[in-house]
C-alpha atoms as a PDB file:
ATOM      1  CA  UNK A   1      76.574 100.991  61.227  1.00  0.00           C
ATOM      2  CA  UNK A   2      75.360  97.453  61.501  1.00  0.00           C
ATOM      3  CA  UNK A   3      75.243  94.902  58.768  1.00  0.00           C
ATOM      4  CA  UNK A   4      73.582  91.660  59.001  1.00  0.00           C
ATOM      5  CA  UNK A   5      75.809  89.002  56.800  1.00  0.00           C
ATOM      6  CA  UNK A   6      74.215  86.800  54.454  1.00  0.00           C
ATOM      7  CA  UNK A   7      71.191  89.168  54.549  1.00  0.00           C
ATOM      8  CA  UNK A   8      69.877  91.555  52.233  1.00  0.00           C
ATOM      9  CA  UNK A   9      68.472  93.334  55.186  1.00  0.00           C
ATOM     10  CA  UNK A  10      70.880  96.185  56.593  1.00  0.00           C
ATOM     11  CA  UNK A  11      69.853  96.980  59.980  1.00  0.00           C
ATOM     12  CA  UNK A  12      69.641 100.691  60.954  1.00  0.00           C
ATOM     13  CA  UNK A  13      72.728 101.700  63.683  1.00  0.00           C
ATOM     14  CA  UNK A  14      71.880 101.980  66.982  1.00  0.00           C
ATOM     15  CA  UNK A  15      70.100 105.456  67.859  1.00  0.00           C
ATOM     16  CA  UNK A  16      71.839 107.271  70.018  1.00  0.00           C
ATOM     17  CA  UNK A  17      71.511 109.326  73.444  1.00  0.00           C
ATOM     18  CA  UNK A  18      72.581 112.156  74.609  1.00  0.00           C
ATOM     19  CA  UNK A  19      74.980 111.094  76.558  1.00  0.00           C
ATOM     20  CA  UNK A  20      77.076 109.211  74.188  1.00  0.00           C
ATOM     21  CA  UNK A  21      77.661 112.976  72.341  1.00  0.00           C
ATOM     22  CA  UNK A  22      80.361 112.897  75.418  1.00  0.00           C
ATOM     23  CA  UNK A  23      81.899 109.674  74.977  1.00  0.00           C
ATOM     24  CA  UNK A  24      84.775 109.435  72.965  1.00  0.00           C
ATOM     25  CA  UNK A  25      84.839 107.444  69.940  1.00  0.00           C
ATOM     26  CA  UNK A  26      87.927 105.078  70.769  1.00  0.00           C
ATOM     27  CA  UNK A  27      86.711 102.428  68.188  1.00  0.00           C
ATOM     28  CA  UNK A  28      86.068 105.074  64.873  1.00  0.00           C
ATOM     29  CA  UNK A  29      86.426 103.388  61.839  1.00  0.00           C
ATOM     30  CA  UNK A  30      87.443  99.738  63.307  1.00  0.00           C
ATOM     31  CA  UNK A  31      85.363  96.947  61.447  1.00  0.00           C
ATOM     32  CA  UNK A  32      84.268  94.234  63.760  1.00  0.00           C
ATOM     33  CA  UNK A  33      82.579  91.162  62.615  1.00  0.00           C
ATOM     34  CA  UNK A  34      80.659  89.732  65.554  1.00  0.00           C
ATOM     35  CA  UNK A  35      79.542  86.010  65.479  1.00  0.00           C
ATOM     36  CA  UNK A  36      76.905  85.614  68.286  1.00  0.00           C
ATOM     37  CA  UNK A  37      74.095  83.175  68.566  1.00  0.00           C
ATOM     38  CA  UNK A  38      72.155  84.955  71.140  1.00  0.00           C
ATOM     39  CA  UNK A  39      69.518  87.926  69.837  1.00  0.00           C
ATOM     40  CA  UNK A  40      69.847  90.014  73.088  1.00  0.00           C
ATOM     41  CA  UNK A  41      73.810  89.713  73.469  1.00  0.00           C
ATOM     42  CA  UNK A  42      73.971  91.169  69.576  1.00  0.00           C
ATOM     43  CA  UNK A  43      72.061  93.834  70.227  1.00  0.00           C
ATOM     44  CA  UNK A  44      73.841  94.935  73.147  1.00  0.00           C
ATOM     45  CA  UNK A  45      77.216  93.949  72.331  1.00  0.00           C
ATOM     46  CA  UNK A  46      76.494  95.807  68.565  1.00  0.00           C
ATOM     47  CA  UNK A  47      75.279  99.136  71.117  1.00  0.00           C
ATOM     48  CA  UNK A  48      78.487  99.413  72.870  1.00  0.00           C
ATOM     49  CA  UNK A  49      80.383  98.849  69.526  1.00  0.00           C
ATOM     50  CA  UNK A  50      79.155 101.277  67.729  1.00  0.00           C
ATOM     51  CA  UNK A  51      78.199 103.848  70.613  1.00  0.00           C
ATOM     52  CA  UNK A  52      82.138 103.942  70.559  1.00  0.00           C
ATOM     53  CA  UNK A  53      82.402 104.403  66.548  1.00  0.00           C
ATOM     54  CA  UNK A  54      82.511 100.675  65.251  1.00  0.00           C
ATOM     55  CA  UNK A  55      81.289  99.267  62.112  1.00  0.00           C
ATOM     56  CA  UNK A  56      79.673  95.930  62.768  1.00  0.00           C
ATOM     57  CA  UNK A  57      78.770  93.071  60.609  1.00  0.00           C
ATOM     58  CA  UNK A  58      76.753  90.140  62.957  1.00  0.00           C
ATOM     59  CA  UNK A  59      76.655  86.298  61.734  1.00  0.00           C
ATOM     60  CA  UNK A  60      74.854  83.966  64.386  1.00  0.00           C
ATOM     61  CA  UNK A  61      77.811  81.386  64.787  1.00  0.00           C
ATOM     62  CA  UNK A  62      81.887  80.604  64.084  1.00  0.00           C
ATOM     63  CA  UNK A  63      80.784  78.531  61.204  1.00  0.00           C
ATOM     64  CA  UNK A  64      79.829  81.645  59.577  1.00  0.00           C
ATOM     65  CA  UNK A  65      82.124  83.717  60.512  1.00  0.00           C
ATOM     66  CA  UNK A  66      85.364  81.393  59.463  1.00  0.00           C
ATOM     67  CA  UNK A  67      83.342  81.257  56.193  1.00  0.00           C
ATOM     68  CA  UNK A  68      83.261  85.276  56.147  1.00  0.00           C
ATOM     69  CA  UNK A  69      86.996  85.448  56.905  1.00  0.00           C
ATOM     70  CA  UNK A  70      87.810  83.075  53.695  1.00  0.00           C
ATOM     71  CA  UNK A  71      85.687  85.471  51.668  1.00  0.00           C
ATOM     72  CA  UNK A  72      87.618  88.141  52.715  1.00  0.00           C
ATOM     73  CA  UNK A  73      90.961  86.725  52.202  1.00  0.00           C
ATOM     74  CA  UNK A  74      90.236  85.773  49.158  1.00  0.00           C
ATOM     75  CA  UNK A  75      89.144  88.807  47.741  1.00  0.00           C
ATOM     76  CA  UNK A  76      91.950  90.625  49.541  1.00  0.00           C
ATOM     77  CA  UNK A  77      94.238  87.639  47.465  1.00  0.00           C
ATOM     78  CA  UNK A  78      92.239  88.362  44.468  1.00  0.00           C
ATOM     79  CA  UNK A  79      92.417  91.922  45.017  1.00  0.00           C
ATOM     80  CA  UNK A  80      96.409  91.728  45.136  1.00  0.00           C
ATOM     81  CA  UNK A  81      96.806  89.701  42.075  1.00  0.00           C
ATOM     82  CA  UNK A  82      95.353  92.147  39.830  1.00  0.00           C
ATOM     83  CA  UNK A  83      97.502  95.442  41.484  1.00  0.00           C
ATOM     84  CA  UNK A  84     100.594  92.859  40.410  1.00  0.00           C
ATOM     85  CA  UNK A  85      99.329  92.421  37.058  1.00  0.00           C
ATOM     86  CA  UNK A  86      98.384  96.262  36.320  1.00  0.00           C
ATOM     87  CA  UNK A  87      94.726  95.217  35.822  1.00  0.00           C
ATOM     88  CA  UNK A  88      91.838  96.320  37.474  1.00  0.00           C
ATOM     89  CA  UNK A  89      90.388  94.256  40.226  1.00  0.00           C
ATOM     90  CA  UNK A  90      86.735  92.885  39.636  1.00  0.00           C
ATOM     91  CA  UNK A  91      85.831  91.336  42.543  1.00  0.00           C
ATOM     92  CA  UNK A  92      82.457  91.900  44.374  1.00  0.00           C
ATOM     93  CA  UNK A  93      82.526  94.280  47.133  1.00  0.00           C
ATOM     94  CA  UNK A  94      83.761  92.026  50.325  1.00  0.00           C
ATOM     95  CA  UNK A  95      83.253  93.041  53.436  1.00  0.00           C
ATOM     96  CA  UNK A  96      86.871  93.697  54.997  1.00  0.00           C
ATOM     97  CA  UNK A  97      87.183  93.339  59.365  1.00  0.00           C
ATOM     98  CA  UNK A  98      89.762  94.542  61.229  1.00  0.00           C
ATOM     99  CA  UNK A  99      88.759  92.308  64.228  1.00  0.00           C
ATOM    100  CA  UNK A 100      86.664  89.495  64.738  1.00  0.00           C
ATOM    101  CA  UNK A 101      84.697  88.593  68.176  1.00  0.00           C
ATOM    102  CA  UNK A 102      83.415  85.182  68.313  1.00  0.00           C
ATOM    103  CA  UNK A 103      81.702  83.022  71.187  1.00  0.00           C
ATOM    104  CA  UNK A 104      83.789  80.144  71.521  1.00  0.00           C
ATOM    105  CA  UNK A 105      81.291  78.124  73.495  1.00  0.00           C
ATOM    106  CA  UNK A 106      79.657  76.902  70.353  1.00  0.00           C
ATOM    107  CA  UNK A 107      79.296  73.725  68.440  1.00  0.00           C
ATOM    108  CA  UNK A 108      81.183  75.778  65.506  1.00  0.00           C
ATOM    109  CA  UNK A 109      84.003  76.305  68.064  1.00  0.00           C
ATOM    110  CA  UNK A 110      86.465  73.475  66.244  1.00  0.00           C
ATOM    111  CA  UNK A 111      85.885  75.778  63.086  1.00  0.00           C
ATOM    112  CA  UNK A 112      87.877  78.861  64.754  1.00  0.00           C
ATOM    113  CA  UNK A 113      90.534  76.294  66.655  1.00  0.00           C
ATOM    114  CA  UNK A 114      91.573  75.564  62.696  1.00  0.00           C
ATOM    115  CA  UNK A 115      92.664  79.304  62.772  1.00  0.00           C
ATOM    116  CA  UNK A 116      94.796  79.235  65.945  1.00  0.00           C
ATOM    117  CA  UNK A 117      98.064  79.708  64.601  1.00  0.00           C
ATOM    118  CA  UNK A 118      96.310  81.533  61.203  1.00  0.00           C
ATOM    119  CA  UNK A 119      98.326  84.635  60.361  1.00  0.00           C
ATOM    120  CA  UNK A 120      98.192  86.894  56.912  1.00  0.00           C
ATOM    121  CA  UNK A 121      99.935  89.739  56.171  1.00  0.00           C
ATOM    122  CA  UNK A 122      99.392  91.597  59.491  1.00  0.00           C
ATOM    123  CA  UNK A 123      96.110  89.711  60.407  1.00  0.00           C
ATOM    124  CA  UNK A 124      96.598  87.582  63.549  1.00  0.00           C
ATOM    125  CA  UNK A 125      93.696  85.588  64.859  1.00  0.00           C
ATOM    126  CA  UNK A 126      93.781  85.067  69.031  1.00  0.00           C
ATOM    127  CA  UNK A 127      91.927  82.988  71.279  1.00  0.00           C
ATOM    128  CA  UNK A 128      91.036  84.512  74.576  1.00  0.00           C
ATOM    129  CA  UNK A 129      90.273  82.278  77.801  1.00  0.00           C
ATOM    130  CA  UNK A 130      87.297  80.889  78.105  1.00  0.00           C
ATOM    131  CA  UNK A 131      86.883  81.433  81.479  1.00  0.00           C
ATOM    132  CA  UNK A 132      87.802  85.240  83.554  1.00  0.00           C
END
């Protein structure tokens, strides 16, 4: 399933083929939040995602997506408070990723070096190369 963040509009997930009955779903139940600028790669890369069983969210830069991560954490911090103080939690329903794959060869790229060393709790944030 595919959601667009920041929209209202959810788009549907990808249809699939016949072939992809065969294909094991190595990725079920792994949230990915994708932040891509270009149309074509999100559709593609959000295909192969979810052809293997991932959830994806898609924002169109690392701007966007640092933003997303601080509204998660937040309401993951939020979230913990309350379970300390016996009360309920009554935050809005946050999107939570388990992963996040970014283009790095953005103007927004300074916003993800800020979150080189960033680690909470058991999320880690990586840089890859940016050349293979």
């Amino acid at each position: 399933e595919r959601h667009q963040i920041g929209s209202s509009r959810r788009d549907q997930p990808c249809s699939s083929s016949k072939n992809s009955c065969n294909q094991k779903r190595i990725l079920e139940g792994l949230r990915i939040l994708l932040a891509e600028d270009t149309p074509l790669i999100q559709i593609v890369a959000c295909k192969i995602l979810e052809k293997v069983g991932a959830t994806v969210s898609v924002v169109p830069d690392g701007l966007q997506a640092v933003e997303a991560l601080n509204r998660m954490l937040a309401a993951e911090s939020s979230r913990r408070r309350s379970l300390l103080q016996g009360s309920p939690s009554e935050t809005p329903d946050t999107p939570r990723f388990d992963l996040i794959l970014m283009d790095c060869q953005t103007h927004q790229e300074h916003a993800l070096r800020s979150y080189r060393d960033y680690k909470v709790g058991n999320l880690e944030v990586a840089i890859s190369p940016e050349k293979f």
